[in-house]
Protein backbone atom coordinates (compact mmCIF):
# COMPACT_ATOMS: atom_id res chain seq x y z
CA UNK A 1 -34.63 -6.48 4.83
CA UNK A 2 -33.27 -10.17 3.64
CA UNK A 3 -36.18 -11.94 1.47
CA UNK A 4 -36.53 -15.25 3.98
CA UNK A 5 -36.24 -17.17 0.94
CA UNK A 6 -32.82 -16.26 -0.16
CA UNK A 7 -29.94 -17.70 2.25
CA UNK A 8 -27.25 -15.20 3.81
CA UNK A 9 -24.37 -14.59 1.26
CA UNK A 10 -22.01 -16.27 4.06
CA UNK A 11 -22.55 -17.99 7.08
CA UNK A 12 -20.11 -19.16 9.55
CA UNK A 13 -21.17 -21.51 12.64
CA UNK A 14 -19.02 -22.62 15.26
CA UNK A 15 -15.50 -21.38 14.22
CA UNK A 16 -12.30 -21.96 16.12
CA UNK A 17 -8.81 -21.19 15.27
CA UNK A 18 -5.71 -21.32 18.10
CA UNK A 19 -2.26 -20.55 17.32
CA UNK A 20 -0.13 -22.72 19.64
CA UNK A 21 -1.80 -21.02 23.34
CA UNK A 22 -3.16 -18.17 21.28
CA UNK A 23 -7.08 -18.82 20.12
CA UNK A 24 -7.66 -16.58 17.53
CA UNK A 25 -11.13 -17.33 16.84
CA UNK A 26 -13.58 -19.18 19.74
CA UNK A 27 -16.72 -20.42 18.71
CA UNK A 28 -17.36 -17.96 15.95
CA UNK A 29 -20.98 -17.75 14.36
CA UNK A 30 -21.89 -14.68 12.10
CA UNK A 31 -24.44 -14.26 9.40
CA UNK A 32 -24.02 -11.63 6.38
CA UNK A 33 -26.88 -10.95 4.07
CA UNK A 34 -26.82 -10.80 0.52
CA UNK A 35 -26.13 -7.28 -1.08
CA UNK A 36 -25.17 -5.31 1.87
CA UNK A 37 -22.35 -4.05 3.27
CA UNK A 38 -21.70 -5.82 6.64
CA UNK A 39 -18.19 -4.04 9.14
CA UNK A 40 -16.55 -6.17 11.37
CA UNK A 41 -14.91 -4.15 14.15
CA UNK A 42 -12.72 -4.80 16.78
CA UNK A 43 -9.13 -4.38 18.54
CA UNK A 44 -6.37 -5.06 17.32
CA UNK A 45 -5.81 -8.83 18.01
CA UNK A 46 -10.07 -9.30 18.56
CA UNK A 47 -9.45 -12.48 15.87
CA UNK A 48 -11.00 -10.18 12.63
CA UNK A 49 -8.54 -10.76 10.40
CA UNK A 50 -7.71 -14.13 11.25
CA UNK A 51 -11.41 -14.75 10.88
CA UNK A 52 -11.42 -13.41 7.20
CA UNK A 53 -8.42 -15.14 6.52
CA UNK A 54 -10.27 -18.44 7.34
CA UNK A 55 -13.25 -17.13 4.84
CA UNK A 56 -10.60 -16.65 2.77
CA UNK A 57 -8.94 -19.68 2.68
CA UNK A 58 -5.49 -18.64 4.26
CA UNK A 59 -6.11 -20.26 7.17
CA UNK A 60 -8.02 -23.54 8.01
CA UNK A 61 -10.19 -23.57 10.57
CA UNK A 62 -9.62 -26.09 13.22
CA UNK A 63 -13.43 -26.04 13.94
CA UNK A 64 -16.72 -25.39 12.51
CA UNK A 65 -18.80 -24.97 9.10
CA UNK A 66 -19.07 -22.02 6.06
CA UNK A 67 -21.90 -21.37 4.20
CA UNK A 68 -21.60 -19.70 1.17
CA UNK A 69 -25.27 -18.76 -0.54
CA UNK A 70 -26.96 -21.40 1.59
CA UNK A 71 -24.44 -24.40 0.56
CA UNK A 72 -21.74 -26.05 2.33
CA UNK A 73 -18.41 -24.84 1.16
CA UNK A 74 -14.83 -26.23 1.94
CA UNK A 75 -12.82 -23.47 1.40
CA UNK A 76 -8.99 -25.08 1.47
CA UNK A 77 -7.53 -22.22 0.21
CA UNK A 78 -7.99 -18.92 -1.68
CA UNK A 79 -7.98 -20.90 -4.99
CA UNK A 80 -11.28 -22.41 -3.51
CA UNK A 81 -12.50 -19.11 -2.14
CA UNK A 82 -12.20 -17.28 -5.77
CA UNK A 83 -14.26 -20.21 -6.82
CA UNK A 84 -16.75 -19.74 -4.26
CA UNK A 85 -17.05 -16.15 -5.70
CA UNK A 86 -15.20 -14.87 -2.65
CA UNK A 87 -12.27 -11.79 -3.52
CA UNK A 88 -10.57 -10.05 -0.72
CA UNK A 89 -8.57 -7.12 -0.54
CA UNK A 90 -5.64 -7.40 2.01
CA UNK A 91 -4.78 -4.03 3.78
CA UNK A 92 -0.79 -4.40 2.21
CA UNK A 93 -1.68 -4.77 -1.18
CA UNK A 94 -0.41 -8.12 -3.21
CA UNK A 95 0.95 -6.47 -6.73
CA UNK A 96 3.58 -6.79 -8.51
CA UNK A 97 5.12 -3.24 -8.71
CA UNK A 98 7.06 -3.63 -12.25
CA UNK A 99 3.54 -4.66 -13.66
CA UNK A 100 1.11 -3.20 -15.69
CA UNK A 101 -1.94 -2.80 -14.02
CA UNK A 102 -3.21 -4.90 -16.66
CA UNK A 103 -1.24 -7.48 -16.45
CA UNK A 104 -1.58 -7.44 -12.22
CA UNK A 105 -5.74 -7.78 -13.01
CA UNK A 106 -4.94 -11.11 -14.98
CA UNK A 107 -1.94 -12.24 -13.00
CA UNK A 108 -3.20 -16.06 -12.00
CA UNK A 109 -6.66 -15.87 -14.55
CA UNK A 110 -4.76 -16.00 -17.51
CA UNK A 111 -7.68 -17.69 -20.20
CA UNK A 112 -4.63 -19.89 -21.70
CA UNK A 113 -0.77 -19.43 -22.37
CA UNK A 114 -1.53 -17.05 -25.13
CA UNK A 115 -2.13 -13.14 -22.75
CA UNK A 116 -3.73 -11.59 -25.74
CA UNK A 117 -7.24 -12.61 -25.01
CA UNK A 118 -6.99 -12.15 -21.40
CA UNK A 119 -5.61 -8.40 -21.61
CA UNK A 120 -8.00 -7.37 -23.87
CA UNK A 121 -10.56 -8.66 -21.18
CA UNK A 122 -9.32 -7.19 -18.84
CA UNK A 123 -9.09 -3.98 -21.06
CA UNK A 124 -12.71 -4.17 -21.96
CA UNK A 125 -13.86 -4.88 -17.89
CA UNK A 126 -11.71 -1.55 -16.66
CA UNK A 127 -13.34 0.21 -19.05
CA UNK A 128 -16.94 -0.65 -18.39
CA UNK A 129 -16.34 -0.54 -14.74
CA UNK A 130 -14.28 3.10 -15.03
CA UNK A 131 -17.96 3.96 -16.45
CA UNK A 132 -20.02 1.95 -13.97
CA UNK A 133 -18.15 2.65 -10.68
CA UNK A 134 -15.67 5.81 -10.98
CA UNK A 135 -12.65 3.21 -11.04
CA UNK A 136 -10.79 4.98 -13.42
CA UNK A 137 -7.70 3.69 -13.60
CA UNK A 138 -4.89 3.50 -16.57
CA UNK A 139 -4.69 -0.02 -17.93
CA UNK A 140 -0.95 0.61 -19.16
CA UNK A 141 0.50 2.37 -15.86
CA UNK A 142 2.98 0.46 -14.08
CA UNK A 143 1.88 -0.10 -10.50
CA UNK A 144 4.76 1.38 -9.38
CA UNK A 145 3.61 4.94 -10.78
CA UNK A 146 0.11 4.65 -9.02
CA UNK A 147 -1.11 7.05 -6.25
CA UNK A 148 -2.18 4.39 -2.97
CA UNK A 149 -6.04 5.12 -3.89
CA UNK A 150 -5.24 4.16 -7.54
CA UNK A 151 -3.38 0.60 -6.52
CA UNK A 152 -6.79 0.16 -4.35
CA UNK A 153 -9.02 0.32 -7.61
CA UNK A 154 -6.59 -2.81 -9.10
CA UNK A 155 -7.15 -4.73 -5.82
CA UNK A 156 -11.25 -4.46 -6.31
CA UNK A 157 -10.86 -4.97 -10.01
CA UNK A 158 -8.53 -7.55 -9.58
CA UNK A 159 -11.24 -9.88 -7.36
CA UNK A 160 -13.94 -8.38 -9.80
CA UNK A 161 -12.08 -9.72 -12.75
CA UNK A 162 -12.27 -13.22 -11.10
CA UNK A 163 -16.12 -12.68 -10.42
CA UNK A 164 -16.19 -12.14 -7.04
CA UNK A 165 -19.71 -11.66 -5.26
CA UNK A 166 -18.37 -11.55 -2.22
CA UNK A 167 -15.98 -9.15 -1.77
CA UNK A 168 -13.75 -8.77 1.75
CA UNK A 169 -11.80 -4.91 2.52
CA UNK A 170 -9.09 -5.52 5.36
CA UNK A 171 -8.41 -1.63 6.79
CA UNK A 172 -8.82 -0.43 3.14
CA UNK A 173 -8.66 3.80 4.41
CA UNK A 174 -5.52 2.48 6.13
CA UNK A 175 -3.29 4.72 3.55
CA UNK A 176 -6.21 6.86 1.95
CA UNK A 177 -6.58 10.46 2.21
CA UNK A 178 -10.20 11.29 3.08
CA UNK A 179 -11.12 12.32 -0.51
CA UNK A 180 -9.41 8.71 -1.35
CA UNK A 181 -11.58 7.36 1.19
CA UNK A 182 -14.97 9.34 0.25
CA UNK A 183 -14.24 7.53 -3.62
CA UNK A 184 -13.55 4.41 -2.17
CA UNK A 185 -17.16 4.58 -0.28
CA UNK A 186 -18.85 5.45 -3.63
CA UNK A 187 -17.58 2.26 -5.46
CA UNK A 188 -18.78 0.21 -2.55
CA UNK A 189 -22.15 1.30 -2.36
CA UNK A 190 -22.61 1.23 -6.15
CA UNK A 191 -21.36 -2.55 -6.04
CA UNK A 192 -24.01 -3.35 -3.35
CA UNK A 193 -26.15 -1.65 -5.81
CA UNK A 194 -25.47 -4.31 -7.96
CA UNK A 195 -26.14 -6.92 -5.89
CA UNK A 196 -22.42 -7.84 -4.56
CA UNK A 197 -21.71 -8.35 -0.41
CA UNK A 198 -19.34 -6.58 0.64
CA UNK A 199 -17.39 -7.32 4.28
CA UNK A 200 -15.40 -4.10 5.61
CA UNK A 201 -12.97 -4.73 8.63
CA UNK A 202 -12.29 -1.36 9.94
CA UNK A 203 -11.58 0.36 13.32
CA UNK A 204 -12.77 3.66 12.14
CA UNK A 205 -16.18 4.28 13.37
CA UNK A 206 -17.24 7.04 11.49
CA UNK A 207 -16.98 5.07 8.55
CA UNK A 208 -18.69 2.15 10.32
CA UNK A 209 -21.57 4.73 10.46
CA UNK A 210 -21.53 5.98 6.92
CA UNK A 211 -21.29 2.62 4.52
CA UNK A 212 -22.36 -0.12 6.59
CA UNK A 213 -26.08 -1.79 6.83
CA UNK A 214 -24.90 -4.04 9.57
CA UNK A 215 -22.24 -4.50 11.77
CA UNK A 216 -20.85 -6.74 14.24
CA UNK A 217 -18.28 -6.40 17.05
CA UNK A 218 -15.40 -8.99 18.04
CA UNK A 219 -13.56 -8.87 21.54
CA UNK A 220 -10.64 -11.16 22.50
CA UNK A 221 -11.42 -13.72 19.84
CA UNK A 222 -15.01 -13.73 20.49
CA UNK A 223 -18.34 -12.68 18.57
CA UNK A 224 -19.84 -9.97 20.81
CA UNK A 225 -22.94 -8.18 19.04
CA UNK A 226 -24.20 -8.26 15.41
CA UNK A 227 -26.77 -4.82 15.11
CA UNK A 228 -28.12 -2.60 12.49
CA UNK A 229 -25.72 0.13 11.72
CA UNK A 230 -28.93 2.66 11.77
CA UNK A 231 -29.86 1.06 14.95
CA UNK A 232 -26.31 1.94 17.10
CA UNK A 233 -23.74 5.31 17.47
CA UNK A 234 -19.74 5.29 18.00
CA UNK A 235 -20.09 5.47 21.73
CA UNK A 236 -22.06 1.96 21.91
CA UNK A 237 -19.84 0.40 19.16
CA UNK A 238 -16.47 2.06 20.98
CA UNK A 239 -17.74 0.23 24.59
CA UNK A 240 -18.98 -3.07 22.96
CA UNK A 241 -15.29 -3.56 21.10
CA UNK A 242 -13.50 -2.51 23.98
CA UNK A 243 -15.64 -3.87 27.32
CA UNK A 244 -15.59 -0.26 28.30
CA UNK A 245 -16.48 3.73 27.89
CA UNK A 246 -14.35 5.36 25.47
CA UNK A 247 -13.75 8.43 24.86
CA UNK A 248 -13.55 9.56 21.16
CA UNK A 249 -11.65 12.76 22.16
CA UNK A 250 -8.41 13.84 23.50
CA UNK A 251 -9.12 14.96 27.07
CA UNK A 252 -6.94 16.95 29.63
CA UNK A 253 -4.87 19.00 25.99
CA UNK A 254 -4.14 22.12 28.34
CA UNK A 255 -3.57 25.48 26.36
CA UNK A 256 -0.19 25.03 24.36
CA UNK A 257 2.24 26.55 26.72
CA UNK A 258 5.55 27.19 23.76
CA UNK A 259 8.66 27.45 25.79
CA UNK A 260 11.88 27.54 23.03
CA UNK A 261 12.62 26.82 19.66
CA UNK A 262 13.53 23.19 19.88
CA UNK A 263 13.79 22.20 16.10
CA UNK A 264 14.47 25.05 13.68
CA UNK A 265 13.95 24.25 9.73
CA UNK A 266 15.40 26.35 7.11
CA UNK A 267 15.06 25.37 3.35
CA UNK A 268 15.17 22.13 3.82
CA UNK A 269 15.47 19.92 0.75
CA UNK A 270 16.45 16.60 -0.54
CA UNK A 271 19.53 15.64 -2.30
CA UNK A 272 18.48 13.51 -4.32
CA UNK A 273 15.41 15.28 -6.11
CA UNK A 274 12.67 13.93 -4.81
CA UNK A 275 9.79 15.85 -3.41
CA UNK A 276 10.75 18.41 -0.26
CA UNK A 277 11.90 22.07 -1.17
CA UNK A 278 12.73 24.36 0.56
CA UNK A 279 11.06 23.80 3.85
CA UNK A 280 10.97 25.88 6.42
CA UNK A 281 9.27 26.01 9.77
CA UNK A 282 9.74 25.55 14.24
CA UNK A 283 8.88 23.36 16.30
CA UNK A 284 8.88 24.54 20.27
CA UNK A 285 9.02 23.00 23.69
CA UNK A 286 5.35 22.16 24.54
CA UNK A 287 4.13 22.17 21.42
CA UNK A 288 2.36 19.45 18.86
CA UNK A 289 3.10 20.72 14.91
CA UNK A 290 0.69 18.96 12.74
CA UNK A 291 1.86 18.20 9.26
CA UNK A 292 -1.01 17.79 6.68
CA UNK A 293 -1.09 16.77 3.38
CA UNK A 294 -2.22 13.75 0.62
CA UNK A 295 0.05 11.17 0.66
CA UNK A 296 3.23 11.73 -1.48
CA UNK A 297 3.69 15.34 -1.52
CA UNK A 298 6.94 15.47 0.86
CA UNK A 299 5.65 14.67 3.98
CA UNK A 300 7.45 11.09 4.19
CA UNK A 301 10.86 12.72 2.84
CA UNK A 302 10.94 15.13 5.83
CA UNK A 303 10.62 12.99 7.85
CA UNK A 304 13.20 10.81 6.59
CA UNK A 305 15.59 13.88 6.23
CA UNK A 306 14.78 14.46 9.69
CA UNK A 307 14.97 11.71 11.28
CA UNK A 308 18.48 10.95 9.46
CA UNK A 309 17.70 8.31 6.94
CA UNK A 310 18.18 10.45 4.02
CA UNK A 311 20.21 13.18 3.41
CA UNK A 312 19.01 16.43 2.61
CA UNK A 313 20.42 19.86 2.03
CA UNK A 314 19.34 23.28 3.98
CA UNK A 315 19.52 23.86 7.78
CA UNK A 316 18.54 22.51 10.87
CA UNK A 317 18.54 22.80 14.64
CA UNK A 318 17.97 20.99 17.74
CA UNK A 319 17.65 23.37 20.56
CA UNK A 320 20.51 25.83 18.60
CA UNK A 321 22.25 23.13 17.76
CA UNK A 322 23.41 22.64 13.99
CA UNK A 323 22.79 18.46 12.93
CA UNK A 324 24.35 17.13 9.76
CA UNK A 325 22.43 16.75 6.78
CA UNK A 326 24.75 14.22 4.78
CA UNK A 327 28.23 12.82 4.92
CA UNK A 328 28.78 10.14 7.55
CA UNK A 329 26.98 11.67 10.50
CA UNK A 330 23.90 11.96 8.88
CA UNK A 331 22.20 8.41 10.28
CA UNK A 332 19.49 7.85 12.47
CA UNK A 333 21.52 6.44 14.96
CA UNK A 334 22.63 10.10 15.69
CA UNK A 335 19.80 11.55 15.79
CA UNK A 336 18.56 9.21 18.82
CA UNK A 337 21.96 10.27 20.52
CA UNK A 338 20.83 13.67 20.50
CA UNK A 339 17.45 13.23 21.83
CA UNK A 340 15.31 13.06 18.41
CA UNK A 341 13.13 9.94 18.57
CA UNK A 342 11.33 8.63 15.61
CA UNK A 343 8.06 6.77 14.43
CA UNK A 344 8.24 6.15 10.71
CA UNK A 345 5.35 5.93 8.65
CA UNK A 346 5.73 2.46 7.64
CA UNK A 347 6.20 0.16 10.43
CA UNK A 348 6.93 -3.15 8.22
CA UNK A 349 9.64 -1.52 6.20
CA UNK A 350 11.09 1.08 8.44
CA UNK A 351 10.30 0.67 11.93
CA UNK A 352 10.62 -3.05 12.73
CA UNK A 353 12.51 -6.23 11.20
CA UNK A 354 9.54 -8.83 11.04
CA UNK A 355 11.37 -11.94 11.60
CA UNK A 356 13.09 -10.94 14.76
CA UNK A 357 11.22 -11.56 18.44
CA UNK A 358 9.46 -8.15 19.72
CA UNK A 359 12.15 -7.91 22.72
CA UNK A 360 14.68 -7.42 19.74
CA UNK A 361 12.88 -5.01 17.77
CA UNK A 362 12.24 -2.99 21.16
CA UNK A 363 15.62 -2.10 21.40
CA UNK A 364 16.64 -1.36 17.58
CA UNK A 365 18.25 1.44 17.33
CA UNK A 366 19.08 1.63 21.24
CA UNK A 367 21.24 -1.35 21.65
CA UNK A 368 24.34 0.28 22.20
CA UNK A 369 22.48 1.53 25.97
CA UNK A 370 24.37 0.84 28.74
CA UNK A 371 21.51 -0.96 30.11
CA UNK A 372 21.55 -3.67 27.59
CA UNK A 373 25.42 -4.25 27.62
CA UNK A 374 27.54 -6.14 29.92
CA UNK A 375 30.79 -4.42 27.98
CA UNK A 376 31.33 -3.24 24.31
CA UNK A 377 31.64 -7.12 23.16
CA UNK A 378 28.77 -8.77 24.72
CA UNK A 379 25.01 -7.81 24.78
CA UNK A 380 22.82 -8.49 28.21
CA UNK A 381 19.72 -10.47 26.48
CA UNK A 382 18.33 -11.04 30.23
CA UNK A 383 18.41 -7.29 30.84
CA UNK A 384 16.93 -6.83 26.99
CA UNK A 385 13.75 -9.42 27.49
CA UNK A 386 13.45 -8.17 30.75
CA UNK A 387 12.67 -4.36 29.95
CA UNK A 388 10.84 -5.09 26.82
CA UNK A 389 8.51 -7.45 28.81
CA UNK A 390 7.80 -3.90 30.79
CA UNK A 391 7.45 -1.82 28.08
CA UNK A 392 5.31 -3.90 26.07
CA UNK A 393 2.93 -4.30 29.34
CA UNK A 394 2.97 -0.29 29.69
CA UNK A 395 1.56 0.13 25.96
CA UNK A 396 -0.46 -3.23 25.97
CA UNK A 397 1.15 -5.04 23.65
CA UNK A 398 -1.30 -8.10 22.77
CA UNK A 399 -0.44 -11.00 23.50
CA UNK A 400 2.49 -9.99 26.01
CA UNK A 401 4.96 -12.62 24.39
CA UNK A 402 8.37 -10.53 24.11
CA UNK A 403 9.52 -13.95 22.11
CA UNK A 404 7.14 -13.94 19.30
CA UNK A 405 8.38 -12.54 16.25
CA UNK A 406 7.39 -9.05 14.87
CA UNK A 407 4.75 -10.76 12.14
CA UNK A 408 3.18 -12.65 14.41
CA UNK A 409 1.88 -9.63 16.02
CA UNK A 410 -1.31 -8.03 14.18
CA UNK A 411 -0.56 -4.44 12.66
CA UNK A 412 -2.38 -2.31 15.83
CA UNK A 413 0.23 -4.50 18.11
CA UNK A 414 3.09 -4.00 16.03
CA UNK A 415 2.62 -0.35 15.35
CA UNK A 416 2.46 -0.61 19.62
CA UNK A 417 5.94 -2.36 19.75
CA UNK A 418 7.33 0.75 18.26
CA UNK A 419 5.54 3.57 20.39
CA UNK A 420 6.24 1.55 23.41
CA UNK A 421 10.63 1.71 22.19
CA UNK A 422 10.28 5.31 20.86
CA UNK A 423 7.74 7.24 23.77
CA UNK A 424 9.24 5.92 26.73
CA UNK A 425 12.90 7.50 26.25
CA UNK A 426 12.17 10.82 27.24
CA UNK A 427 13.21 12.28 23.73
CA UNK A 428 13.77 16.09 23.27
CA UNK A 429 11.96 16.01 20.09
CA UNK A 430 9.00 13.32 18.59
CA UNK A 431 9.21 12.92 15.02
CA UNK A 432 5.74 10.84 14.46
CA UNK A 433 4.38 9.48 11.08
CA UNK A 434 0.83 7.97 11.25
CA UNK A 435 0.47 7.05 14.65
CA UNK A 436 -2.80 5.55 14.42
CA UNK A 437 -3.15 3.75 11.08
CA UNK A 438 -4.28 0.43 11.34
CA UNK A 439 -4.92 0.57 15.27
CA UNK A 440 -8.47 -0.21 17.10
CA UNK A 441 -10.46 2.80 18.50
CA UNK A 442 -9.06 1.80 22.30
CA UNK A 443 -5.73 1.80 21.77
CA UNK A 444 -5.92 5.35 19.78
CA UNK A 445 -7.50 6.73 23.23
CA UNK A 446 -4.00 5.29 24.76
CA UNK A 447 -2.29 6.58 21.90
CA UNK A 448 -3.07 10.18 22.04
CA UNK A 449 -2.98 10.71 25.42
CA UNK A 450 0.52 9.23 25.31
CA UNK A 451 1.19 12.05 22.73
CA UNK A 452 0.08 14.96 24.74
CA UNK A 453 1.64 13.57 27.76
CA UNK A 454 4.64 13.69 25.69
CA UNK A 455 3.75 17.62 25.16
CA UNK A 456 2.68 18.17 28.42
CA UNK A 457 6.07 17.42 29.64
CA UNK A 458 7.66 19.52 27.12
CA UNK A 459 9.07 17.41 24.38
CA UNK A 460 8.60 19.02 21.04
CA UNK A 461 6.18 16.58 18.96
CA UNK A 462 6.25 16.79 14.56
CA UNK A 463 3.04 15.03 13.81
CA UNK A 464 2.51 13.53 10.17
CA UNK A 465 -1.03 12.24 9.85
CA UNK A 466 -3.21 11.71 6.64
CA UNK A 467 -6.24 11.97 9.40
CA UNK A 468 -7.51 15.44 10.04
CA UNK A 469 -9.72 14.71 12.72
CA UNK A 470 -6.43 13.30 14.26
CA UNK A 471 -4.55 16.68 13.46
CA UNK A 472 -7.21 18.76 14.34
CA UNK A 473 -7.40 17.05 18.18
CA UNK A 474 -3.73 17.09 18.49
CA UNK A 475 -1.85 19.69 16.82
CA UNK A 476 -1.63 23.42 18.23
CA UNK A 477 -0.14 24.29 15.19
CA UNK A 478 -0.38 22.86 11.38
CA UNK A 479 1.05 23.35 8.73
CA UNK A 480 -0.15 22.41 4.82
CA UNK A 481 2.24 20.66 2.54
CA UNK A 482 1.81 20.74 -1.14
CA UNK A 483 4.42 19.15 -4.14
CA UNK A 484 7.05 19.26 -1.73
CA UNK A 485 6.20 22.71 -0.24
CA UNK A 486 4.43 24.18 2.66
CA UNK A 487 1.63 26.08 1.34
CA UNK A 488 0.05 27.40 4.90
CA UNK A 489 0.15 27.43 8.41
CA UNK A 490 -2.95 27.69 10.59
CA UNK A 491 -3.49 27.69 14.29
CA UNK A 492 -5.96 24.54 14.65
CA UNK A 493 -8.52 26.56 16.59
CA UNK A 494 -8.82 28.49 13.78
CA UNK A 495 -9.50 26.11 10.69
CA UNK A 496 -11.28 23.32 10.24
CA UNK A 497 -11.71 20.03 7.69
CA UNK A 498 -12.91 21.77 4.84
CA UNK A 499 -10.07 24.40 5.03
CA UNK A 500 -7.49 22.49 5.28
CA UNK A 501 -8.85 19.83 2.58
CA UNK A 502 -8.64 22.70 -0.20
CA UNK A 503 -5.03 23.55 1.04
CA UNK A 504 -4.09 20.10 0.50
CA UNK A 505 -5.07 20.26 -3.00
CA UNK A 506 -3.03 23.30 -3.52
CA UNK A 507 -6.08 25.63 -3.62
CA UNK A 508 -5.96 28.37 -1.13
CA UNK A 509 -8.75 27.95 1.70
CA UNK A 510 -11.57 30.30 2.17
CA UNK A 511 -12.82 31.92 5.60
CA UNK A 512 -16.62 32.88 5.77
């Protein structure tokens, strides 16, 4: 329990932050105590980032105070948050990719034109805290060449470099595997250890329940509940965020019912030498086939190959049908045309163009439709705004604006922008990477059930997911992937967590 004597590490009375009609934040007051770990949780567009960006100094508030150790602070702008001992690490990492990791940790705390003292800083710090804190990292390594987890470690260093006390985690098991995640969990506990407050926004609840002391619950811009983590369970949490009973499983997953071979897989490889060899494997009518696997062992590439935006050499089949690999016809716009729809992995980069309004990005990729042309020359926008409008109400896109742009939307609402354009077409086959990441615990209810909906009306669904709870609940089917290659297949009835975590690391999995 807080000393009385020693202020909260940050309090915040009476903030309030609008975006034109939007109010992100409405009469926000929150109190975090020194040297514990404090979650924020929320939906997507419940004001928790935009909150944290005002800590942060990103954002000015329009109204109210922060307190930072008991004492006024004007935090401006993250200069003047650094100052006030305040670090944050932003769920899309800000590195430079050709750097060193080195120089990324020093990038803007340079002691002085002359980057000899400040490397060797640096140097010493990662070393002591590679000791202190299991952040092992390589100095020298370009970020480029760094596993997700690894670029993670520079973030925290990075703020712990410039002193931070206060350190903010937006989604940080975003784009962790769970053995990432379980590491990640480690350092933060030993840095509370040490005396440093740590803020973690997250909409996973089971992690709510493992590394938090306290945590406190935002709804449509508002402050809800602050409790005791030991104090509350995922149910409560789940109802306070969401105003309702949720329910943390899939319901109404009938027995699979496989009717045909829909897609057909047969050494599939890339072209170019990157990591997917000579996969193999079928997909059927009715059926979910979960694809498990850390991050960067082939599981983005076939999807890409797939879903036609990279070429790729073997065979494959869509319901007997023979689909180019390379050449001209191999292009995602094909691939819709024959009934394949597709969710990449990354929604920013791959799935939506950020400056364009969300009725435009609701119809990439389908804009040659009939529906939303008057003739080959001349696009009907009316027709366009009109069934996005729909479709974004039918997957509660938040807030239901159809003319603001993609990055104006948070990453739960934009990752629901591209459901809503890829579920609702009916497609023969689902190609789905990471449904889920970075979405609130409601809209993962609406999520899944939109999946096996999809299954129960016998579209053949290839599900990518770094979550194996998620696989587990959805997939009738898994398979393993390992450097490029499928290294097992088990019927998700019959495995479990621990199973399929030693398969991931390439060592085979043991039955009792």
């Amino acid at each position: 329990m807080q000393d009385d004597n020693i202020p909260p590490a940050i309090e915040l009375r009476g903030i309030c932050k609008s975006f034109g009609s939007v109010r992100a934040n409405q009469n926000i007051s929150m109190s975090v105590e020194s040297g514990t770990i404090h979650g924020i949780v929320g939906e997507n567009g419940a004001g928790k980032s935009t909150l944290m960006s005002i800590l942060y100094g990103f954002y000015r508030a329009d109204r109210g105070d922060i307190f930072i150790n008991g004492q006024m602070a004007q935090i401006r702008d993250s200069r003047a948050a650094i100052d006030a001992g305040i670090g944050m690490v932003h769920q899309h990492f800000m590195l430079v990719d050709d750097f060193t990791v080195l120089e990324n940790v020093v990038l803007g705390a340079e002691d002085g034109l002359l980057l000899k003292r400040s490397l060797l800083k640096a140097r010493t710090l990662l070393t002591r805290l590679a000791d202190e804190y299991e952040m092992s990292v390589d100095p020298d390594a370009k970020i480029n060449d760094l596993s997700v987890g690894q670029q993670q470690r520079v973030e925290i260093l990075k703020a712990l470099y410039r002193q931070a006390e206060i350190l903010i985690l937006d989604e940080p098991t975003g784009v962790l595997t769970p053995s990432e995640a379980r590491h990640l969990f480690r350092i933060l506990k030993g840095l509370r250890d040490e005396a440093k407050t740590i803020i973690l926004i997250t909409h996973k609840l089971k992690e709510i329940m493992e590394v938090t002391d306290t945590v406190s619950v935002m709804r449509q811009g508002q402050m809800t509940a602050t409790v005791k983590t030991a104090d509350t369970n995922p149910d409560e949490l789940a109802q306070l965020m969401v105003g309702r009973k949720v329910l943390l499983r899939v319901k109404d997953k009938a027995p699979v019912k496989a009717g045909q071979v829909v897609l057909e897989a047969k050494n599939l490889s890339m072209t170019d030498g990157r990591r997917l060899k000579n996969v193999s494997f079928s997909v059927r009518q009715g059926e979910i086939l979960g694809v498990a696997g850390v991050a960067g062992n082939g599981q983005t590439e076939l999807l890409e190959v797939i879903g036609g935006m990279s070429e790729g050499s073997g065979t494959i089949r869509l319901n007997g049908r023979e689909i180019e690999l390379s050449g001209g016809h191999a292009n995602a716009r094909q691939r819709r045309k024959q009934g394949i729809a597709h969710v990449p992995e990354d929604r920013r980069r791959r799935a939506l163009v950020m400056d364009f309004c969300a009725w435009e990005n609701m119809v990439l990729g389908y804009h040659g439709d009939d529906l939303y042309n008057f003739n080959a020359l001349f696009m009907n926008n009316s027709a366009i705004r009109s069934d996005s409008q729909k479709r974004m109400k039918a997957f509660d896109v938040r807030p239901l604006l159809p003319e603001s742009t993609g990055r104006n939307f948070s990453g739960g609402n934009q990752q629901k922008i591209v459901l809503a354009r890829e579920f609702s077409r009916s497609p023969k086959l689902l190609i789905v990477g990471q449904p889920t990441r970075g979405v609130d615990i409601g809209a993962i209810e609406f999520i899944h059930q939109h999946i096996i909906d999809l299954r129960n009306a016998g579209a053949a669904i290839l599900l990518v997911s770094v979550e194996l709870e998620e696989i587990l609940s959805l997939s009738d089917r898994v398979i393993i992937m390992f450097d490029g290659q499928i290294i097992g297949e088990r019927v998700t009835s019959d495995t479990d967590e621990n199973e399929l975590g030693l398969l991931m690391a390439g060592i085979e999995g043991r039955r009792e």
